[in-house]
Protein backbone atom coordinates (compact mmCIF):
# COMPACT_ATOMS: atom_id res chain seq x y z
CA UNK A 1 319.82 163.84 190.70
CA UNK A 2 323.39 163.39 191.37
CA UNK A 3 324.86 165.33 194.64
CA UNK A 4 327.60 167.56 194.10
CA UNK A 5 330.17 165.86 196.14
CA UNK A 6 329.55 162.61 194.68
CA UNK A 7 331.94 160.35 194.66
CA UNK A 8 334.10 161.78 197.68
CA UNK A 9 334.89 160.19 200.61
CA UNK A 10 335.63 161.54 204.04
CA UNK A 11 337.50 159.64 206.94
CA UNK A 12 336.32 161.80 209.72
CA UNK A 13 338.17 161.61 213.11
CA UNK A 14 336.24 164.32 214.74
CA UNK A 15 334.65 164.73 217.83
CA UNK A 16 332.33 167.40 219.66
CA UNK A 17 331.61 170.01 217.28
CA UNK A 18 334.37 171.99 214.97
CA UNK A 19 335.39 169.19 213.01
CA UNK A 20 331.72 167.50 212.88
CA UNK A 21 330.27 170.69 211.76
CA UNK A 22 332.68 170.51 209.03
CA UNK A 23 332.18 166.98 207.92
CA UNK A 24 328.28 167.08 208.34
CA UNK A 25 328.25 170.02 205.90
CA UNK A 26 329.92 167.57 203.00
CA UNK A 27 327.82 164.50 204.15
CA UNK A 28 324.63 166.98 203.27
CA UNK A 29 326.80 168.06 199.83
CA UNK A 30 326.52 164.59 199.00
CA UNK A 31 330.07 163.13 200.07
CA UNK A 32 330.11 159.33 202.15
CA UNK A 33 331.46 160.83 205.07
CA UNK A 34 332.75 157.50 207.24
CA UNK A 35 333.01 158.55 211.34
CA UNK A 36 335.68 156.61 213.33
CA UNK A 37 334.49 156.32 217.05
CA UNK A 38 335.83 154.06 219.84
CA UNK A 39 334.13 150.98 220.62
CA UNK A 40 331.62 151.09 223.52
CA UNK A 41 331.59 154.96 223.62
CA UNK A 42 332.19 156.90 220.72
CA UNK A 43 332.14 160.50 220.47
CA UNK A 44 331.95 162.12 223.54
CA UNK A 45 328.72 164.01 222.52
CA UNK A 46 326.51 161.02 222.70
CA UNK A 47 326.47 161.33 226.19
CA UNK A 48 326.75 164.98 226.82
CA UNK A 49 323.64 167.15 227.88
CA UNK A 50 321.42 164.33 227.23
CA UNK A 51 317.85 164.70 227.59
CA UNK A 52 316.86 160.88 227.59
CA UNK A 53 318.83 158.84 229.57
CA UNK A 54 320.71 155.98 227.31
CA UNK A 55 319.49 157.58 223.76
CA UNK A 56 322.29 159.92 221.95
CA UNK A 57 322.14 163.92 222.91
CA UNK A 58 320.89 166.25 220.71
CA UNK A 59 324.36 167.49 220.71
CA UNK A 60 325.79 164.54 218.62
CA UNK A 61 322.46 164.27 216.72
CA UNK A 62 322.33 167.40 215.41
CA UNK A 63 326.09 167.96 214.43
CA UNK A 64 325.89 163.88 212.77
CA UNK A 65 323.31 163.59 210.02
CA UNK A 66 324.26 162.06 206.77
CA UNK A 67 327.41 160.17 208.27
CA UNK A 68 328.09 155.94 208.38
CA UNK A 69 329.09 154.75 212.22
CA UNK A 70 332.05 152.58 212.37
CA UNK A 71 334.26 151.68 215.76
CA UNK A 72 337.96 151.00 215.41
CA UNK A 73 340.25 150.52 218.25
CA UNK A 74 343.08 152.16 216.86
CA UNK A 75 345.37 151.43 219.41
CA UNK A 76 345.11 147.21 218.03
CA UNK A 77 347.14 146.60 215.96
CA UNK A 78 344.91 145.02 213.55
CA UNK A 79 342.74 148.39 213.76
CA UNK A 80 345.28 149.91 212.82
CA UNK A 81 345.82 147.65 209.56
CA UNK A 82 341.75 148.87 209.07
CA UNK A 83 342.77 152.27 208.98
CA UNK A 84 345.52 152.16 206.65
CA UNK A 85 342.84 150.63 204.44
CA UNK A 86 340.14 153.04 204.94
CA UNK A 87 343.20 155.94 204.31
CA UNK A 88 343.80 154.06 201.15
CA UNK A 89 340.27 154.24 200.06
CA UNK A 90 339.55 157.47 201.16
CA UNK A 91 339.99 160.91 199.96
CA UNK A 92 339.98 163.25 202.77
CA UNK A 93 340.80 162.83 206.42
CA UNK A 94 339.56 165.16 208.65
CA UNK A 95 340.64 165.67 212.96
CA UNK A 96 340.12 168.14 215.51
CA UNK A 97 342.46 166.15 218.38
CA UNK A 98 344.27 167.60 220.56
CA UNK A 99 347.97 169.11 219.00
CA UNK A 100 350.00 166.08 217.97
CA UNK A 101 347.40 163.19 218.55
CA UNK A 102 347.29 161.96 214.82
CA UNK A 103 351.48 161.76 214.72
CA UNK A 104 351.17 160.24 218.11
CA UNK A 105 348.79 157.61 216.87
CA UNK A 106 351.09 156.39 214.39
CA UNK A 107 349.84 158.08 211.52
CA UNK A 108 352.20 161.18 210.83
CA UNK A 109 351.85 163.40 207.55
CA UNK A 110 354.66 161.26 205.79
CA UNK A 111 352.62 158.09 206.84
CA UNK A 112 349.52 158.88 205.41
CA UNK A 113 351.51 160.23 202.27
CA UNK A 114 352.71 156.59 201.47
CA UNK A 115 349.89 155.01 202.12
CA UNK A 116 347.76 157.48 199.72
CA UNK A 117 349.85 160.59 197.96
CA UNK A 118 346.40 162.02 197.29
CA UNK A 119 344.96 162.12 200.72
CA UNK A 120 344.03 165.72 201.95
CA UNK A 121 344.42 165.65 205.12
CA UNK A 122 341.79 168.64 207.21
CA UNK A 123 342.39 169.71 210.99
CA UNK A 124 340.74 172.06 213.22
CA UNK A 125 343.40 173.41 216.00
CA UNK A 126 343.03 175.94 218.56
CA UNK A 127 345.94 177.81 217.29
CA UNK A 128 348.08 178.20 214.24
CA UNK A 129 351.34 178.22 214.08
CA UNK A 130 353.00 180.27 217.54
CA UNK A 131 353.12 180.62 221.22
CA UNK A 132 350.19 178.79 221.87
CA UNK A 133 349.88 176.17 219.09
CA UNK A 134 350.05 173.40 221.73
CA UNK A 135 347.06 174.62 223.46
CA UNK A 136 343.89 173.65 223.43
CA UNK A 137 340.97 175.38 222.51
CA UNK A 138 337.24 175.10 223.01
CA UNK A 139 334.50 177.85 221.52
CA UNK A 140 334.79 180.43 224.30
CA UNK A 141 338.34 180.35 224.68
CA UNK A 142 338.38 180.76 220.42
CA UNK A 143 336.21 184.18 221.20
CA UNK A 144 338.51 185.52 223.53
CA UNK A 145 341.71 184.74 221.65
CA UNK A 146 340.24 185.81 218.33
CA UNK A 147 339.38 189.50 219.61
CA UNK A 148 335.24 188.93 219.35
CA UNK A 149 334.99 189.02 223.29
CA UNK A 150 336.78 192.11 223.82
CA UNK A 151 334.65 193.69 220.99
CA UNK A 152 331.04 192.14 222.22
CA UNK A 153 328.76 193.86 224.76
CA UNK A 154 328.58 197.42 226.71
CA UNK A 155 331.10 199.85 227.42
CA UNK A 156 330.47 199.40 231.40
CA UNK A 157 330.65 195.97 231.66
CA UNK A 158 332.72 192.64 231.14
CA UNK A 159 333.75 191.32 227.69
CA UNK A 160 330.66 188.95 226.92
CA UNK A 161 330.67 185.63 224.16
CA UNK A 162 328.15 185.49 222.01
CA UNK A 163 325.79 182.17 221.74
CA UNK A 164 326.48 181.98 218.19
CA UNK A 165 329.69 179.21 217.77
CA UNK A 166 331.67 181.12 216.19
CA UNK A 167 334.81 179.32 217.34
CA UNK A 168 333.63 175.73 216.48
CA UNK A 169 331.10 176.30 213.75
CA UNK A 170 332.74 178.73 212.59
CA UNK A 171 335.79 177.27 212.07
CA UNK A 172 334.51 173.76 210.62
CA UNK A 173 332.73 175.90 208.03
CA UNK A 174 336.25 177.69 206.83
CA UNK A 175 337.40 173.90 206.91
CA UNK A 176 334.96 172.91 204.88
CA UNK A 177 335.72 175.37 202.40
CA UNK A 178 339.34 174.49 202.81
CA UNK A 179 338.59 170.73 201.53
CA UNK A 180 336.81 172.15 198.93
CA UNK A 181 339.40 173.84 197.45
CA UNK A 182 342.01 171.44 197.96
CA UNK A 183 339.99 168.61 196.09
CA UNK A 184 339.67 171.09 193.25
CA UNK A 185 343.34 171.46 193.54
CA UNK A 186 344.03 168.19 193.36
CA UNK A 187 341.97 167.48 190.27
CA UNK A 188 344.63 169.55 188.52
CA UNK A 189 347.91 168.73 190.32
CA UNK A 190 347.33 165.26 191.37
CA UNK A 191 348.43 165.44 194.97
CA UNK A 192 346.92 166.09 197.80
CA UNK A 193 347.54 168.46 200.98
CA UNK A 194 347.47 169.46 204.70
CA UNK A 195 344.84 171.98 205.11
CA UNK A 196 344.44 173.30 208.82
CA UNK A 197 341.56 175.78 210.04
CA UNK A 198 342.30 177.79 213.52
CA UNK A 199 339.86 178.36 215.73
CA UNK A 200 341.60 181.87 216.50
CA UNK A 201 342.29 182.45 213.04
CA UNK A 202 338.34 181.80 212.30
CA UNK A 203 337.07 183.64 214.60
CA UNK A 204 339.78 186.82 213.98
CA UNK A 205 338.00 186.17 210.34
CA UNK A 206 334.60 187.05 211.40
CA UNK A 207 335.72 189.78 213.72
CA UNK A 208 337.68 191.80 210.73
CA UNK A 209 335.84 194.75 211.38
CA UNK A 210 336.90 195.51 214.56
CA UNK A 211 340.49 195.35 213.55
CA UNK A 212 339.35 197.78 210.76
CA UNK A 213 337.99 199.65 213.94
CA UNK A 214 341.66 199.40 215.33
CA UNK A 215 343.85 200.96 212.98
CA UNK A 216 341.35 203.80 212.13
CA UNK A 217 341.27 204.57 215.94
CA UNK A 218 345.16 204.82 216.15
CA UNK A 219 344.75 206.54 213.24
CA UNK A 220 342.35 209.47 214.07
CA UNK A 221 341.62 208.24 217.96
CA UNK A 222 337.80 208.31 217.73
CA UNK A 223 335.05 206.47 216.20
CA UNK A 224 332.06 208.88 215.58
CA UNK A 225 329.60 205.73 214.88
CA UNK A 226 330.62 204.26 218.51
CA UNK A 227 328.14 204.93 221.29
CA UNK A 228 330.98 206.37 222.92
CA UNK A 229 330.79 209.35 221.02
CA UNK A 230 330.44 212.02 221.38
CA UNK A 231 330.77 212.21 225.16
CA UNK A 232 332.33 209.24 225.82
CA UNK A 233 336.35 208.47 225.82
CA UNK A 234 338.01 206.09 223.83
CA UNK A 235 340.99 204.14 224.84
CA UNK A 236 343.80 202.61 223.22
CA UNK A 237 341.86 199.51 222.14
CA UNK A 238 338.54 199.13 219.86
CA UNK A 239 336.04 199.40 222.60
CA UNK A 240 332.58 197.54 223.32
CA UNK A 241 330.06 198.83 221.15
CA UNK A 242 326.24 197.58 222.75
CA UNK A 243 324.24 196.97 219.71
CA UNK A 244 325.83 199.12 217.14
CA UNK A 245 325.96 197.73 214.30
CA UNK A 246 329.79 198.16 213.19
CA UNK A 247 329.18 199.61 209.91
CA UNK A 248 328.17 202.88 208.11
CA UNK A 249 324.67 202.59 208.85
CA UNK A 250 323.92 203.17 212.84
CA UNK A 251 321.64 200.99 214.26
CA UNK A 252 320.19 199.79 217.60
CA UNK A 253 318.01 196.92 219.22
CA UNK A 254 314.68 198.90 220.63
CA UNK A 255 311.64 198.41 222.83
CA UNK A 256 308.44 197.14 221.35
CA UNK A 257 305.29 196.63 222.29
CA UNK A 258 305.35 193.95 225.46
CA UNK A 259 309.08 193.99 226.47
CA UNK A 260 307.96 194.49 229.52
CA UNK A 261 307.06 190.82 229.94
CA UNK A 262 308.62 189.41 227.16
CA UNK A 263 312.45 189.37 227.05
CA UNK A 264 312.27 189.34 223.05
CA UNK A 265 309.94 192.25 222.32
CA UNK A 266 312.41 193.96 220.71
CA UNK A 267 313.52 194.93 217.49
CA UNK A 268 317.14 195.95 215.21
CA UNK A 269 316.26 199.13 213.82
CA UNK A 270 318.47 200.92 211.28
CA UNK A 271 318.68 204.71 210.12
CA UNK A 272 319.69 204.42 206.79
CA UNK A 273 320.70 207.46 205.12
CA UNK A 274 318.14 207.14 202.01
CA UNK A 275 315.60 206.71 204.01
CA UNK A 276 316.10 209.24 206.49
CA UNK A 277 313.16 211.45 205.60
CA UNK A 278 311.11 207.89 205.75
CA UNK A 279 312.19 207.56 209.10
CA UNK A 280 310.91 211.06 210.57
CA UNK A 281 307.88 210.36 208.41
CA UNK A 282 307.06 207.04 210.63
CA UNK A 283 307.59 208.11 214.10
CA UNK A 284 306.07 211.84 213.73
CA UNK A 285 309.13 213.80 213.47
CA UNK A 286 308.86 215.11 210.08
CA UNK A 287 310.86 218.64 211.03
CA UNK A 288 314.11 216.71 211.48
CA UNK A 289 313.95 215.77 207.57
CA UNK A 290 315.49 219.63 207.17
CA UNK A 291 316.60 220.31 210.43
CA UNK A 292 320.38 221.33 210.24
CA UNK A 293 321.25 218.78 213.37
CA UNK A 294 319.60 216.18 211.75
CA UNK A 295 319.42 216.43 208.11
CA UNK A 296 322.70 214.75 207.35
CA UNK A 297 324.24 211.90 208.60
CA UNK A 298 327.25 213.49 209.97
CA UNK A 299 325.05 215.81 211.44
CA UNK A 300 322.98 213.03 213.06
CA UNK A 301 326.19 211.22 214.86
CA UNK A 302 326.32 213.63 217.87
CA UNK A 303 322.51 212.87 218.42
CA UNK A 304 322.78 209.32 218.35
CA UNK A 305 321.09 208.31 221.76
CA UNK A 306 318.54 211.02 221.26
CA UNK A 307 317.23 210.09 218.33
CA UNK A 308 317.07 206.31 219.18
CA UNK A 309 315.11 207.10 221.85
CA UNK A 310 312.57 209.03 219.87
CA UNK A 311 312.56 205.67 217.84
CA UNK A 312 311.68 203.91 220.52
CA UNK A 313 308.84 205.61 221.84
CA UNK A 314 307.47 204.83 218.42
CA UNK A 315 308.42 201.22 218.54
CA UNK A 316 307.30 200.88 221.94
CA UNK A 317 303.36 201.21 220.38
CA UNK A 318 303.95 198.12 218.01
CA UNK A 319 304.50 194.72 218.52
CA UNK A 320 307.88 193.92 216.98
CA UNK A 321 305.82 192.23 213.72
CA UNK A 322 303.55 195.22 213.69
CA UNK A 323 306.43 197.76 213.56
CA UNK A 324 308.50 195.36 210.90
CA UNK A 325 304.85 195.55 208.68
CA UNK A 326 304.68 199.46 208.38
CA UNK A 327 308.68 199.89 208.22
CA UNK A 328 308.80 197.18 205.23
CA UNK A 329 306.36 199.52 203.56
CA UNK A 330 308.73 202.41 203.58
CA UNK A 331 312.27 199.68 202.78
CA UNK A 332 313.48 200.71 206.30
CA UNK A 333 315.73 198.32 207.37
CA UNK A 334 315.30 196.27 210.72
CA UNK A 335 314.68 193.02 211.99
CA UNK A 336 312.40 191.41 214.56
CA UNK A 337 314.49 189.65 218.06
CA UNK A 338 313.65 186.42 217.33
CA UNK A 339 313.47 183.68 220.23
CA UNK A 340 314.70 180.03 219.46
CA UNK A 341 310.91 178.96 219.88
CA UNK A 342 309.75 181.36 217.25
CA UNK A 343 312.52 180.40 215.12
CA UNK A 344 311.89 176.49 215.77
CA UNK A 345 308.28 177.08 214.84
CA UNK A 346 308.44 179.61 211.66
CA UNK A 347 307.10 177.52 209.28
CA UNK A 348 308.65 179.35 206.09
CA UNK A 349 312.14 177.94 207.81
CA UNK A 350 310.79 174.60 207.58
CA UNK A 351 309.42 175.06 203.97
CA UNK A 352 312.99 175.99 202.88
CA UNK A 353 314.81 173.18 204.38
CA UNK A 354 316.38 175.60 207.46
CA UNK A 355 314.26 174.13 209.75
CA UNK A 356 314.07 170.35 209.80
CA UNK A 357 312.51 167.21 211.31
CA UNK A 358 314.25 164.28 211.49
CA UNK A 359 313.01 160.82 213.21
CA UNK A 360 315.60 158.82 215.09
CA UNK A 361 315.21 155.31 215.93
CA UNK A 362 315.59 155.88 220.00
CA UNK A 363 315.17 159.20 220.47
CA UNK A 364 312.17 160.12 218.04
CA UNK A 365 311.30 162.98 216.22
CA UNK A 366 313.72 165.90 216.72
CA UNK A 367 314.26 169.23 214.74
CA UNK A 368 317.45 170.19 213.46
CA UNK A 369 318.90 173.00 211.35
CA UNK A 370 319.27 171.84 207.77
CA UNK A 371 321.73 172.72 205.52
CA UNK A 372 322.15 176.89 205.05
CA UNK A 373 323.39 176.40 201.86
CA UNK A 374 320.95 175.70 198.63
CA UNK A 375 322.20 174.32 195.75
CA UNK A 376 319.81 174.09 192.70
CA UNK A 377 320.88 171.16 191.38
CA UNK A 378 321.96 169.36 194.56
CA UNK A 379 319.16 169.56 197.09
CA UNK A 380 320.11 168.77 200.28
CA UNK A 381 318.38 165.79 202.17
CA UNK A 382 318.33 165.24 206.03
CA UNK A 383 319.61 161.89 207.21
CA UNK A 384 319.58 160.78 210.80
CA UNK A 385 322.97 160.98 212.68
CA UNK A 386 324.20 157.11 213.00
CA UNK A 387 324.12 154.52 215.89
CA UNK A 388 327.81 153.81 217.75
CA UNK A 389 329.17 151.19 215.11
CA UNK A 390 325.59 150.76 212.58
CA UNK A 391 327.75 150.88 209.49
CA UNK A 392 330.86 148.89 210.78
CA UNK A 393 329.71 145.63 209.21
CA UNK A 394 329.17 147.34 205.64
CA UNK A 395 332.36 149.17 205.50
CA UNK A 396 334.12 146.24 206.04
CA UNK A 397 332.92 144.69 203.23
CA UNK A 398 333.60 147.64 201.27
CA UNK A 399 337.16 147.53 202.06
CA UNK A 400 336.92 143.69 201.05
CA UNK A 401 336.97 142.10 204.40
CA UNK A 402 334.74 138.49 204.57
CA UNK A 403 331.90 138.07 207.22
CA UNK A 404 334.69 136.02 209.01
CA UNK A 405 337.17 138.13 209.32
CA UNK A 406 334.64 141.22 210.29
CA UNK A 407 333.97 138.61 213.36
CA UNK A 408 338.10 137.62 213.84
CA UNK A 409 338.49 141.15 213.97
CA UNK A 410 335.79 141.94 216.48
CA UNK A 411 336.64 139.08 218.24
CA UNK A 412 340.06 140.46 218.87
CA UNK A 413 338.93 143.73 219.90
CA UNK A 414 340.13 145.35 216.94
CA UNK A 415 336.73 146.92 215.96
């Protein structure tokens, strides 16, 4: 079965993890996604937060499946007659250096333009367009500057990130979607494009929300679903909201069962309007149902903390499974804390591809998160992430170089 980027090729120039998240998502769509890397060292993730000394991290492993290896010294000047081929063979190039490394390298818009008019060139930059579009960026600083930080934790404390990569991840997956779009593009017009991805801009995109949350609190200068009502104040800005969920339906992360040992007995519980007499079914408090304070869900905002914390002493009976089993029943809807072990051993995740194993020649048998996206008629197979250089030799020959002058050119240092 044919992959649905068949036929595409990527020159990727990333490093660490935006622009790699990007690419990795078309290598797993089915495009030949080529990674440049210096000679000797390659991306810088090999080496970071390594668990076996001399083998590649987990870091690069896991953000480099599906991709070919090659190392170019692109500061030779017969590297840089390799690029300009690759560039002439390939149909997307995709960077996340630093603001201005790709002109500085020799390789400006209007260069890559005359070498191939229907190259689409991708970046990932901190910033668009602005003060700070010479800056760089990495995934915290993207949180703060994009408003999630401000937005994320509890109304008495610091602004907190969140673990999820919002700022790198994040932003290679609008790339992706980017390159998408500008390859279908180009199948009409012919030509192809610049298409750049923010990290700010990204993560402002996931955070949309909140600035919903802004203008309706300059508007009517509350927010009755906040925690902060009704005895709380609010300020000029959307404040930090603990666990609620940010959207009609008030919810909360509880106590089950065990939390007093286990930092993940816990569990997102939502009350849902429709099932509201569900609800005070469950926990034994059938009377609120009809009760005028709590009937209605305007009625219920004021009592808020209250009722949680009947909730809870309900949820506090259950394990966090055991609670999810009866509330299921009843299509109340919550969700269990799940721990990174639980997750890495779920084995429904692993039957659906979330979840996989992969075997690496040096480091062994390592899981990985597959692709989250299904295609029906383009499953998605895990490939081990490359060795420094593995696929040098066979791109070469793809771009019609002879064994000899593969070993002229590494002679000289040029790959």
């Amino acid at each position: 079965m044919s992959k649905a980027l068949d036929g595409v090729r990527i020159l990727d120039f990333t490093h660490v993890q935006s622009g790699p998240t990007c690419t990795q998502l078309l290598a797993w769509f089915g495009a030949d996604v080529i990674k440049v890397e210096r000679a000797g060292a390659g991306d810088i993730t090999r080496e970071q937060l390594r668990d076996i000394p001399d083998v590649d991290s987990l870091y690069f492993t896991m953000l480099n499946h599906n991709k070919r290896s090659v190392t170019i010294d692109t500061k030779n000047p017969e590297g840089k007659q390799v690029l300009e081929a690759l560039i002439q063979k390939c149909d997307v190039l995709v960077e996340n250096f630093a603001p201005g490394a790709l002109d500085r390298m020799g390789f400006t818009w209007e260069r890559i333009q005359e070498l191939n008019p229907r190259m689409i060139v991708a970046s990932v930059k901190g910033f668009g367009p602005g003060p700070y579009e010479d800056c760089k960026v990495y995934e915290n600083v993207a949180q703060c500057a994009g408003g999630a930080a401000s937005t994320t934790g509890f109304d008495d404390g610091p602004p907190v990130v969140t673990g999820a990569q919002i700022g790198d991840s994040g932003t290679g997956l609008h790339l992706a979607l980017g390159i998408v779009t500008a390859l279908y593009q180009r199948t009409h017009s012919g030509r192809g494009q610049r298409v750049l991805a923010a990290m700010q801009d990204g993560v402002l995109n996931l955070c949309r929300v909140k600035l919903r949350d802004q203008q309706r609190l300059e508007r009517t200068g509350v927010m009755k679903e906040y925690p902060q009502y009704p005895n709380g104040e609010f300020g000029e800005a959307v404040p930090r909201a603990g666990n609620a969920s940010g959207g009609g339906q008030p919810g909360w992360i509880l106590k089950c069962k065990g939390w007093e040992t286990d930092p993940n007995a816990y569990i997102y519980f939502i009350t849902q309007a429709p099932v509201w007499a569900k609800i005070c079914n469950v926990i034994g408090k059938e009377e609120w149902a009809t009760d005028a304070d709590y009937a209605t869900p305007a009625a219920r905002l004021p009592h808020l903390k209250d009722i949680f914390a009947e909730i809870e002493r309900w949820t506090m009976t259950k394990t966090k499974f055991e609670a999810m089993q009866i509330l299921n029943k009843y299509d109340i809807p919550c969700g269990p804390i799940l721990s990174m072990k639980e997750i890495a051993e779920e084995p429904s995740l692993r039957k659906t591809g979330t979840i996989v194993e992969v075997d690496h020649p040096t480091r062994g048998k390592y899981l990985t998160v597959g692709n989250p996206i299904k295609l029906s008629d383009s499953p998605t197979e895990v490939t081990r992430s490359p060795l420094l250089g593995e696929h040098t030799d066979e791109v070469m020959a793809e771009l019609g170089y002879s064994p000899e002058q593969v070993s002229a050119l590494r002679t000289a240092g040029a790959i």
